[in-house]
N, C-alpha and C. Protein backbone atom coordinates (compact mmCIF):
# COMPACT_ATOMS: atom_id res chain seq x y z
N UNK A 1 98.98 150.79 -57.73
CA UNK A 1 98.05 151.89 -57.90
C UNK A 1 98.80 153.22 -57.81
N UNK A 2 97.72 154.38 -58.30
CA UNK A 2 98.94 155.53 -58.68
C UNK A 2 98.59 156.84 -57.86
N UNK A 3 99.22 157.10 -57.09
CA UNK A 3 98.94 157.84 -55.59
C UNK A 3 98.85 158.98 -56.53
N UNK A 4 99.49 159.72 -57.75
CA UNK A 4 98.93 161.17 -58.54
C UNK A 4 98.89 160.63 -59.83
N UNK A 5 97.06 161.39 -60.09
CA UNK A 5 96.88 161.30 -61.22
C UNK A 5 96.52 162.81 -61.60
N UNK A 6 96.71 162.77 -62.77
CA UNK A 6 97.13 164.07 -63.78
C UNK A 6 96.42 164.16 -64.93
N UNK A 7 95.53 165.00 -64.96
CA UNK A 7 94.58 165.49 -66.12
C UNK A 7 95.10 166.47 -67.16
N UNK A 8 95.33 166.02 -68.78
CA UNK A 8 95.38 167.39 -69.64
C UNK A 8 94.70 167.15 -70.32
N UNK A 9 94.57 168.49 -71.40
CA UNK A 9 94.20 168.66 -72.50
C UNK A 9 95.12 169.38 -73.63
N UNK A 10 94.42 168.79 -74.58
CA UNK A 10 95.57 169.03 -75.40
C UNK A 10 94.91 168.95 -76.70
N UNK A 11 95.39 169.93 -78.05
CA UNK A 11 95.03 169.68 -79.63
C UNK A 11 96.49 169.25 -79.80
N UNK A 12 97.08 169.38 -80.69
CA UNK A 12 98.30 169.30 -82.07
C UNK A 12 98.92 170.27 -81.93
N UNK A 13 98.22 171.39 -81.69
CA UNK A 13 99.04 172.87 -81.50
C UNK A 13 99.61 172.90 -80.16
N UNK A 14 99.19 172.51 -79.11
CA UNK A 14 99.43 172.42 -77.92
C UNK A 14 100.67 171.30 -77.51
N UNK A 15 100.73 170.01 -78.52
CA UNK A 15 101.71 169.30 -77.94
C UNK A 15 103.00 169.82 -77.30
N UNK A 16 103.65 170.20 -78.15
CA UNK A 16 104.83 170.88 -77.36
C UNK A 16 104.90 171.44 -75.73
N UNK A 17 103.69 172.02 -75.44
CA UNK A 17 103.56 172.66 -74.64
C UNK A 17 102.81 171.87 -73.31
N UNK A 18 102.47 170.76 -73.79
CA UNK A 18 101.81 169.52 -72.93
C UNK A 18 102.99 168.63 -72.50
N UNK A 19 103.83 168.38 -73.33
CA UNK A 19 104.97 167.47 -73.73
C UNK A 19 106.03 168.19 -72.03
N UNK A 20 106.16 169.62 -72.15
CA UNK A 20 106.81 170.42 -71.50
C UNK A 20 106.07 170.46 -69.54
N UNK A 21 104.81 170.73 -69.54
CA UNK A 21 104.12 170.38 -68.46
C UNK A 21 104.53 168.81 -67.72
N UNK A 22 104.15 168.12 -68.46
CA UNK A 22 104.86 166.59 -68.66
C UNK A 22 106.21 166.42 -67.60
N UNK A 23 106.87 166.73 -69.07
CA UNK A 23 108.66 166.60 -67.86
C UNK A 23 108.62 167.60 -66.60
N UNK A 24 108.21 168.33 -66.40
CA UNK A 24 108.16 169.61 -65.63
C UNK A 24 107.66 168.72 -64.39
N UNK A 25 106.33 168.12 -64.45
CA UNK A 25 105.92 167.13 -63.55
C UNK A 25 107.02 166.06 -63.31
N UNK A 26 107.32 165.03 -64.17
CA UNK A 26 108.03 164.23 -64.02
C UNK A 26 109.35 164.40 -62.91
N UNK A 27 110.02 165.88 -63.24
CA UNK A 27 111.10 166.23 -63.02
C UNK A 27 110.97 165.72 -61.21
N UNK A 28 110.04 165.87 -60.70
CA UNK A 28 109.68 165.96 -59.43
C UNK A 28 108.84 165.13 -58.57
N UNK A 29 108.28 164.00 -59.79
CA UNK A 29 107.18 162.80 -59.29
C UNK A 29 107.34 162.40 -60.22
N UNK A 30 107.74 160.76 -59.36
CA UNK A 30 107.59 159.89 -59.75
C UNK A 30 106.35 158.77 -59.92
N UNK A 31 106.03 157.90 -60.65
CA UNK A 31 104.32 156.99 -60.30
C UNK A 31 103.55 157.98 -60.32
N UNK A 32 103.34 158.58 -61.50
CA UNK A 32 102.25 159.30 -61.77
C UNK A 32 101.38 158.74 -62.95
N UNK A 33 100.11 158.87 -62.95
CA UNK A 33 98.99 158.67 -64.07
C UNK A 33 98.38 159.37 -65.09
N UNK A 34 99.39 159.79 -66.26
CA UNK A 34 98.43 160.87 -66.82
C UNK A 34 97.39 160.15 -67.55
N UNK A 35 96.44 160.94 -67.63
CA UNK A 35 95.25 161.42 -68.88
C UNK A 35 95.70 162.47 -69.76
N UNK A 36 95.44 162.17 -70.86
CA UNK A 36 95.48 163.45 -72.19
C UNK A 36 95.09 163.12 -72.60
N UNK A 37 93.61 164.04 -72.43
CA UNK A 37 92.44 164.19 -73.49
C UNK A 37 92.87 165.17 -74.56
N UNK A 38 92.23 164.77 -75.68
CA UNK A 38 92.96 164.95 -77.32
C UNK A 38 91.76 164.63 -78.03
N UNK A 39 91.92 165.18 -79.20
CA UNK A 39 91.32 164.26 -80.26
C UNK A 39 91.79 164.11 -81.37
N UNK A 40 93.21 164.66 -81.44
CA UNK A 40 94.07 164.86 -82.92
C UNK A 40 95.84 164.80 -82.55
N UNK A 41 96.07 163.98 -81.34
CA UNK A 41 97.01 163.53 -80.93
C UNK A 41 97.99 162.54 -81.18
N UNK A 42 98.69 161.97 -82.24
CA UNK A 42 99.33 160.91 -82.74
C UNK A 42 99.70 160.12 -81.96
N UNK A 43 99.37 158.61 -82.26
CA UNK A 43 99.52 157.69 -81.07
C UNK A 43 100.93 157.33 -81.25
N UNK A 44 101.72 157.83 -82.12
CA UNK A 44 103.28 157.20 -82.43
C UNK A 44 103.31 158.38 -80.51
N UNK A 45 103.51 159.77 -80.60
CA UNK A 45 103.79 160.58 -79.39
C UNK A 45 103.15 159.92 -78.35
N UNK A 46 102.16 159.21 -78.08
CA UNK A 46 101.89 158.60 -76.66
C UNK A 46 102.94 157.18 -77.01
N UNK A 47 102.87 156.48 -78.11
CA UNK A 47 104.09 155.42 -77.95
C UNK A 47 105.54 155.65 -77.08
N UNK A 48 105.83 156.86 -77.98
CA UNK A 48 107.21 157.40 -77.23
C UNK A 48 107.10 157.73 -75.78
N UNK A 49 105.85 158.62 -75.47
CA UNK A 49 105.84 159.23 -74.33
C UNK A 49 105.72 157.81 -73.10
N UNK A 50 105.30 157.00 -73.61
CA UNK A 50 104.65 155.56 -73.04
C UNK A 50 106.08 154.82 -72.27
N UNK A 51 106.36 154.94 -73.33
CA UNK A 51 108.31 154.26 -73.04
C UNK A 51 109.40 155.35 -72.15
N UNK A 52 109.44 156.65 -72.50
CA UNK A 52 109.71 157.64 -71.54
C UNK A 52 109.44 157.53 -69.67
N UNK A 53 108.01 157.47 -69.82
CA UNK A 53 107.57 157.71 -68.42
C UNK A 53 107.48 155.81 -68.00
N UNK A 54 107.81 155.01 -68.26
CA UNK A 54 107.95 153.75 -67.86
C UNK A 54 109.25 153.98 -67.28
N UNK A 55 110.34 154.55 -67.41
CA UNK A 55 111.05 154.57 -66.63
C UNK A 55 111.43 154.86 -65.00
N UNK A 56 110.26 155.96 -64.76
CA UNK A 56 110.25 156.27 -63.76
C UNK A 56 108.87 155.71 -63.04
N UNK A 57 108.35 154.77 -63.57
CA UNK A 57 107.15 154.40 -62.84
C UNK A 57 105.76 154.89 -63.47
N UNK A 58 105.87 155.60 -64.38
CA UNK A 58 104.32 156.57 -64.57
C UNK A 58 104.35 155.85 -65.94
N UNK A 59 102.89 156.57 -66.13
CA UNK A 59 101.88 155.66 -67.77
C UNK A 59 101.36 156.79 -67.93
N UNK A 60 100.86 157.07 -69.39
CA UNK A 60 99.77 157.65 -70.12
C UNK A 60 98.91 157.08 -70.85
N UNK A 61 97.99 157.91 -70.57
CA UNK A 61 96.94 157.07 -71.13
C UNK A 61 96.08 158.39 -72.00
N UNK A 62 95.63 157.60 -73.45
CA UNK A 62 95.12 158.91 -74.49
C UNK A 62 94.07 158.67 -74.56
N UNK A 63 93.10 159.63 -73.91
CA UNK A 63 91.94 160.02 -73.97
C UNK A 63 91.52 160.38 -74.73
N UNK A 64 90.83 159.95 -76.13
CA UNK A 64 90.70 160.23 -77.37
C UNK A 64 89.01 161.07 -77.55
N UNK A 65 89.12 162.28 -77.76
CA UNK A 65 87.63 162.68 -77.52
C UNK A 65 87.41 163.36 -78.96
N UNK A 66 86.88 161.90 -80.11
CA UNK A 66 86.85 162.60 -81.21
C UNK A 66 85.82 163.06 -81.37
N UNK A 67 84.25 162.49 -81.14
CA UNK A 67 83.41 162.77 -81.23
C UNK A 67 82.60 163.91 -80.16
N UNK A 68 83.04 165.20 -80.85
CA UNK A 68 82.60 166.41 -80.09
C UNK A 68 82.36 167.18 -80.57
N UNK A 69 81.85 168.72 -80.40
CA UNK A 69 81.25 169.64 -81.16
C UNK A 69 82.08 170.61 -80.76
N UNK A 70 83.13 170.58 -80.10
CA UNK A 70 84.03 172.00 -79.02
C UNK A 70 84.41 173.07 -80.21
N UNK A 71 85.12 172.45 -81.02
CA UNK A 71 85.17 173.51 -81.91
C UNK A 71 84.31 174.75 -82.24
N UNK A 72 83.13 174.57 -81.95
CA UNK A 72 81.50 175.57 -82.35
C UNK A 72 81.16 175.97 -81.18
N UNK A 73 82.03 176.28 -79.70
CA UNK A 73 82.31 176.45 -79.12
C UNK A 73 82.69 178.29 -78.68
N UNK A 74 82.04 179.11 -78.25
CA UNK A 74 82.85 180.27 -78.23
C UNK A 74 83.92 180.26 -77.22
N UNK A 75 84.71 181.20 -77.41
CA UNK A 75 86.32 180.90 -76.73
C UNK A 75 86.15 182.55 -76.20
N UNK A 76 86.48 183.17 -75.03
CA UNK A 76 86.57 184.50 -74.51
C UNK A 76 87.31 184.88 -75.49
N UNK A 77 88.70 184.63 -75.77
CA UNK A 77 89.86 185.47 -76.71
C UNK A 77 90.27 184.14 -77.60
N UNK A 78 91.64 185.01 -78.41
CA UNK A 78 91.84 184.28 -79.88
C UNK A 78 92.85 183.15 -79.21
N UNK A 79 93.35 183.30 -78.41
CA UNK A 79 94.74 182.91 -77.60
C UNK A 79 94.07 181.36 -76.95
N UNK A 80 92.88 181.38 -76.77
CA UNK A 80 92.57 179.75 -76.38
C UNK A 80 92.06 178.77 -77.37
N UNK A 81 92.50 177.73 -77.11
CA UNK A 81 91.51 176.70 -78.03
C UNK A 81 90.64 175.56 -77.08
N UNK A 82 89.65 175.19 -78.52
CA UNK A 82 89.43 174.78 -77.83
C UNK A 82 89.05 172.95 -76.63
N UNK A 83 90.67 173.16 -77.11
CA UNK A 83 90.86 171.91 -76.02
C UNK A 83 91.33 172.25 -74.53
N UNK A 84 90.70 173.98 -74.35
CA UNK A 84 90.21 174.05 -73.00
C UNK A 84 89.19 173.33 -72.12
N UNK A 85 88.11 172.97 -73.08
CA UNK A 85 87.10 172.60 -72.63
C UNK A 85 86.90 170.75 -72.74
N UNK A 86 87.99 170.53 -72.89
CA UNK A 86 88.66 168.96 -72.75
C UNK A 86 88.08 168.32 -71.05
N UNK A 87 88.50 169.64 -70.06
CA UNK A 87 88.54 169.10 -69.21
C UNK A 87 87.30 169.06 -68.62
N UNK A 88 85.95 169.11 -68.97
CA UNK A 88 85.00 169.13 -68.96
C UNK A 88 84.52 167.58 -68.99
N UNK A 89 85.19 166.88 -69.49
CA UNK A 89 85.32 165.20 -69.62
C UNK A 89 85.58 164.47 -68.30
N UNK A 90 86.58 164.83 -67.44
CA UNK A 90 87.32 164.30 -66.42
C UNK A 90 86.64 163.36 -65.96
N UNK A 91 85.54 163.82 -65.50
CA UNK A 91 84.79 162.68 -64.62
C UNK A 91 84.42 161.65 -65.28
N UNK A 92 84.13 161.61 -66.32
CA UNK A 92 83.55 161.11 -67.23
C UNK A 92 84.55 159.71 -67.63
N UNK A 93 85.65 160.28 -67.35
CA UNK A 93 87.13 159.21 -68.41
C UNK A 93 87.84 159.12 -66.91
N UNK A 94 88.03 159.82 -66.45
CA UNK A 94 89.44 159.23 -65.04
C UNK A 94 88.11 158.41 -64.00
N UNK A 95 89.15 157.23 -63.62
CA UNK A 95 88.25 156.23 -62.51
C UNK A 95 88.70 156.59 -61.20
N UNK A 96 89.59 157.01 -61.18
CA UNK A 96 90.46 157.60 -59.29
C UNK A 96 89.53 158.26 -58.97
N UNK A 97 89.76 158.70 -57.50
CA UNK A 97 88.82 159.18 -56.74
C UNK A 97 89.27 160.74 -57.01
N UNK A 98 90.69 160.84 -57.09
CA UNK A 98 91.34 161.93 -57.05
C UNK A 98 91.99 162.38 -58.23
N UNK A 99 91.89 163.66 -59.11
CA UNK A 99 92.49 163.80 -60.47
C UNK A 99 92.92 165.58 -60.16
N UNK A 100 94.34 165.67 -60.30
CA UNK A 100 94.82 167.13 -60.17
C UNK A 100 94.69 167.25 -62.36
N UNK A 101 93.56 168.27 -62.42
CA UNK A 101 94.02 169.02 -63.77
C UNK A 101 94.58 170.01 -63.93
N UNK A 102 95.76 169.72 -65.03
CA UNK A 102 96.56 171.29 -64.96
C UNK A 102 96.31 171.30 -66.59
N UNK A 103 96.65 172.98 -67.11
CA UNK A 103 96.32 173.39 -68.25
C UNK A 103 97.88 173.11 -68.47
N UNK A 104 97.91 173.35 -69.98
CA UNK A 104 99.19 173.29 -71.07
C UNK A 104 100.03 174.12 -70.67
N UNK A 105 100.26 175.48 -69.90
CA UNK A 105 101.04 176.35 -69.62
C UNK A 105 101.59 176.71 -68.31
N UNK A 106 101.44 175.65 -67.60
CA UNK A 106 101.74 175.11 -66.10
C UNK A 106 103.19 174.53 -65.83
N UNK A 107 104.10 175.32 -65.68
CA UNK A 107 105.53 174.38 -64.91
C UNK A 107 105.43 174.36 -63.63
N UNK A 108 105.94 172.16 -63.32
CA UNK A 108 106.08 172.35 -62.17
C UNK A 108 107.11 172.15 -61.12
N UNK A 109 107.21 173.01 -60.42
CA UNK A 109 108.44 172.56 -59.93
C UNK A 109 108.92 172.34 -58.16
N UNK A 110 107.76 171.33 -58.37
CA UNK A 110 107.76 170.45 -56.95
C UNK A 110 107.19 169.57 -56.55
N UNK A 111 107.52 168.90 -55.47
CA UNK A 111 107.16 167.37 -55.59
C UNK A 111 105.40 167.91 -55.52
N UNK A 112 104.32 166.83 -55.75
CA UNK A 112 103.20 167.43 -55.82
C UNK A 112 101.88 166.43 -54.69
N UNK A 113 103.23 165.69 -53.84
CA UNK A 113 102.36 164.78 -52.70
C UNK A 113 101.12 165.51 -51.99
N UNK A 114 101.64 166.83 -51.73
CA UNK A 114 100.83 167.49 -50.80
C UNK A 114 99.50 167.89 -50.64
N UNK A 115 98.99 167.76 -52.45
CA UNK A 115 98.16 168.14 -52.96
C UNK A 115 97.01 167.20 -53.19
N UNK A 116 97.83 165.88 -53.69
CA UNK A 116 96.89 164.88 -52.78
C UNK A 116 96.76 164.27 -52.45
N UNK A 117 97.20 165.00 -50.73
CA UNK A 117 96.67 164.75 -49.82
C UNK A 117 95.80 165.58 -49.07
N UNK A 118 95.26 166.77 -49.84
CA UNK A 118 94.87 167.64 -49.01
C UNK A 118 93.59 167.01 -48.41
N UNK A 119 93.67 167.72 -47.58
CA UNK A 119 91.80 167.54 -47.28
C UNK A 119 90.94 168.42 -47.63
N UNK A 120 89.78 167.99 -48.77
CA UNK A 120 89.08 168.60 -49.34
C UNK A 120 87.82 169.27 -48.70
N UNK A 121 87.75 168.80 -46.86
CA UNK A 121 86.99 168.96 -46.06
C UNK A 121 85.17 168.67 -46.87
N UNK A 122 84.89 167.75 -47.52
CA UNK A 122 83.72 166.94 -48.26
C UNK A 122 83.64 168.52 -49.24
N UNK A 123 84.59 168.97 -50.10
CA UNK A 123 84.27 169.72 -51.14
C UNK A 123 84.65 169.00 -52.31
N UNK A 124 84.16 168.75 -53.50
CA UNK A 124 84.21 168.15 -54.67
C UNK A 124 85.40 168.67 -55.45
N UNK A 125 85.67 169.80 -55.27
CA UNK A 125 86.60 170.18 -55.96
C UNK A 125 87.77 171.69 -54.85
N UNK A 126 88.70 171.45 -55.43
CA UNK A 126 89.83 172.59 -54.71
C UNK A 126 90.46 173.42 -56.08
N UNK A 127 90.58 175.06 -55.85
CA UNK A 127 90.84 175.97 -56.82
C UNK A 127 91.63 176.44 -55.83
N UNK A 128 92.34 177.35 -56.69
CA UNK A 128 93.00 178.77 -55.96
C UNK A 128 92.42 180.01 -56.84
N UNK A 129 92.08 180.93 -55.66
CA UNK A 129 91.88 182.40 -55.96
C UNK A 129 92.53 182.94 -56.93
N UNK A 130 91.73 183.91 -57.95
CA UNK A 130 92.51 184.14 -59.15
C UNK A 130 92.66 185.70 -58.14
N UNK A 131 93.67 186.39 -58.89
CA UNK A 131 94.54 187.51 -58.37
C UNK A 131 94.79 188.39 -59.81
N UNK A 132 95.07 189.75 -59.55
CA UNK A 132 95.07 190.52 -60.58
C UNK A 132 96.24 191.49 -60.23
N UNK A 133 96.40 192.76 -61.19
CA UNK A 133 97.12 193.73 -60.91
C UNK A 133 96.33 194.55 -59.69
N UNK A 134 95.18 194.25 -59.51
CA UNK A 134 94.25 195.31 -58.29
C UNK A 134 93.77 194.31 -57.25
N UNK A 135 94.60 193.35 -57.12
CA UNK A 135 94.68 192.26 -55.89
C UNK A 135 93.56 190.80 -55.94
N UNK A 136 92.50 190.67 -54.61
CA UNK A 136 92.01 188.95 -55.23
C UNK A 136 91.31 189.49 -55.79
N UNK A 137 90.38 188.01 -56.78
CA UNK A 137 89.05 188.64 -57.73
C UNK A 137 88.55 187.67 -56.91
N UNK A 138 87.19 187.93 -57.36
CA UNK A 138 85.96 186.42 -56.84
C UNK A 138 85.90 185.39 -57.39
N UNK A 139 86.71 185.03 -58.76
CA UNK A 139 86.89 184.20 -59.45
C UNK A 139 87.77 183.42 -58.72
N UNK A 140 88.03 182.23 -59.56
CA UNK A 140 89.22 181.02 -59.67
C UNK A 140 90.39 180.70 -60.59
N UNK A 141 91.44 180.70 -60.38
CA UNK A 141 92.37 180.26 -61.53
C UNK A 141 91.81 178.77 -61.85
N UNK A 142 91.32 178.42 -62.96
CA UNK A 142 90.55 177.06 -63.63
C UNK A 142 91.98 176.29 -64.36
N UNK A 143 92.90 177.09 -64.52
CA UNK A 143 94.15 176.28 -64.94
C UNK A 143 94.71 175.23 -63.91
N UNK A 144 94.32 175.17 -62.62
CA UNK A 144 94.90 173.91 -61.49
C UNK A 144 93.72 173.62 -60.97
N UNK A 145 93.23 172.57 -60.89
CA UNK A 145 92.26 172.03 -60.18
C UNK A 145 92.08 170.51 -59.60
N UNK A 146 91.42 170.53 -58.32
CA UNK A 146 91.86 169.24 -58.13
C UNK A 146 90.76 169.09 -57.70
C-alpha cells in the first residue's frame, strides 16, 4: 500500500509541465501513487511514465475524464485551463483516505512524509494561506491541497 498519494491535472498543453512536477516529486519520494486526471493524455506517456516510476516503487494511474463539459467553463484569466477544475473529481476517482493535490507548476523539493502525516485535527481538508505583495489574504493557495 502507498503511504503518498498524489493528485494532478493535466490537458496536452500541460504535459511537460506535469511530467516536471512528477520527477520533482520523485526526486525525493519514493512509493508514491499518482492520479492524472486528463482527458486528452496519450496512453503511450503513461506507458513510459509507468515503466519510469516502477523503478523506484511508485505507479500511475490515468484518470481519464472524457466525458465533461469544463471546457464551457469560465476561467478568471487567459493563463488557466481548464484542467484546473480536474481536481474537482478527486473524491470521486482516488480510494485512499489521504490524497495531497498539487497543480502543474509546483516543484518539489523535499521528502513529503510530513504532510501525510499531519494531523488534520477532524478537518476534511488542509490549505495554506495565500499571501500577496500587501501580506496574508483570507483566501487559500488551491494549488496544494491535502
Amino acid at each position: 500500500m502507498y503511504r503518498k498519494v498524489i493528485a494532478l491535472g493535466a490537458d496536452i498543453h500541460y504535459l511537460d509541465k506535469v511530467e516536471t512536477v512528477i520527477k520533482s516529486v520523485s526526486v525525493h519520494n519514493h512509493e508514491v501513487k499518482f492520479y492524472v486526471f486528463n482527458d486528452d493524455l496519450p496512453s503511450e506517456w503513461f506507458l513510459l511514465m509507468r515503466n519510469r516510476l516502477k523503478v523506484i516503487g511508485s505507479e500511475i494511474i490515468n484518470v481519464k475524464k472524457a466525458d465533461h463539459n469544463l471546457r464551457d467553463f469560465h476561467l478568471p484569466n487567459a493563463i488557466l485551463s481548464y484542467a484546473t477544475f480536474f481536481r474537482y473529481f478527486i473524491a470521486d476517482e482516488v480510494l485512499e483516505d489521504r490524497v495531497l493535490y498539487l497543480d502543474s507548476d509546483i516543484i518539489v523539493n523535499a521528502n513529503l512524509d510530513e504532510l501525510f502525516f499531519l494531523d488534520l485535527q477532524g478537518y476534511a481538508i488542509a490549505a495554506v494561506q495565500d499571501f500577496d505583495q500587501d501580506g496574508w489574504l483570507t483566501t487559500f493557495n488551491s494549488g496544494m491541497l491535502l
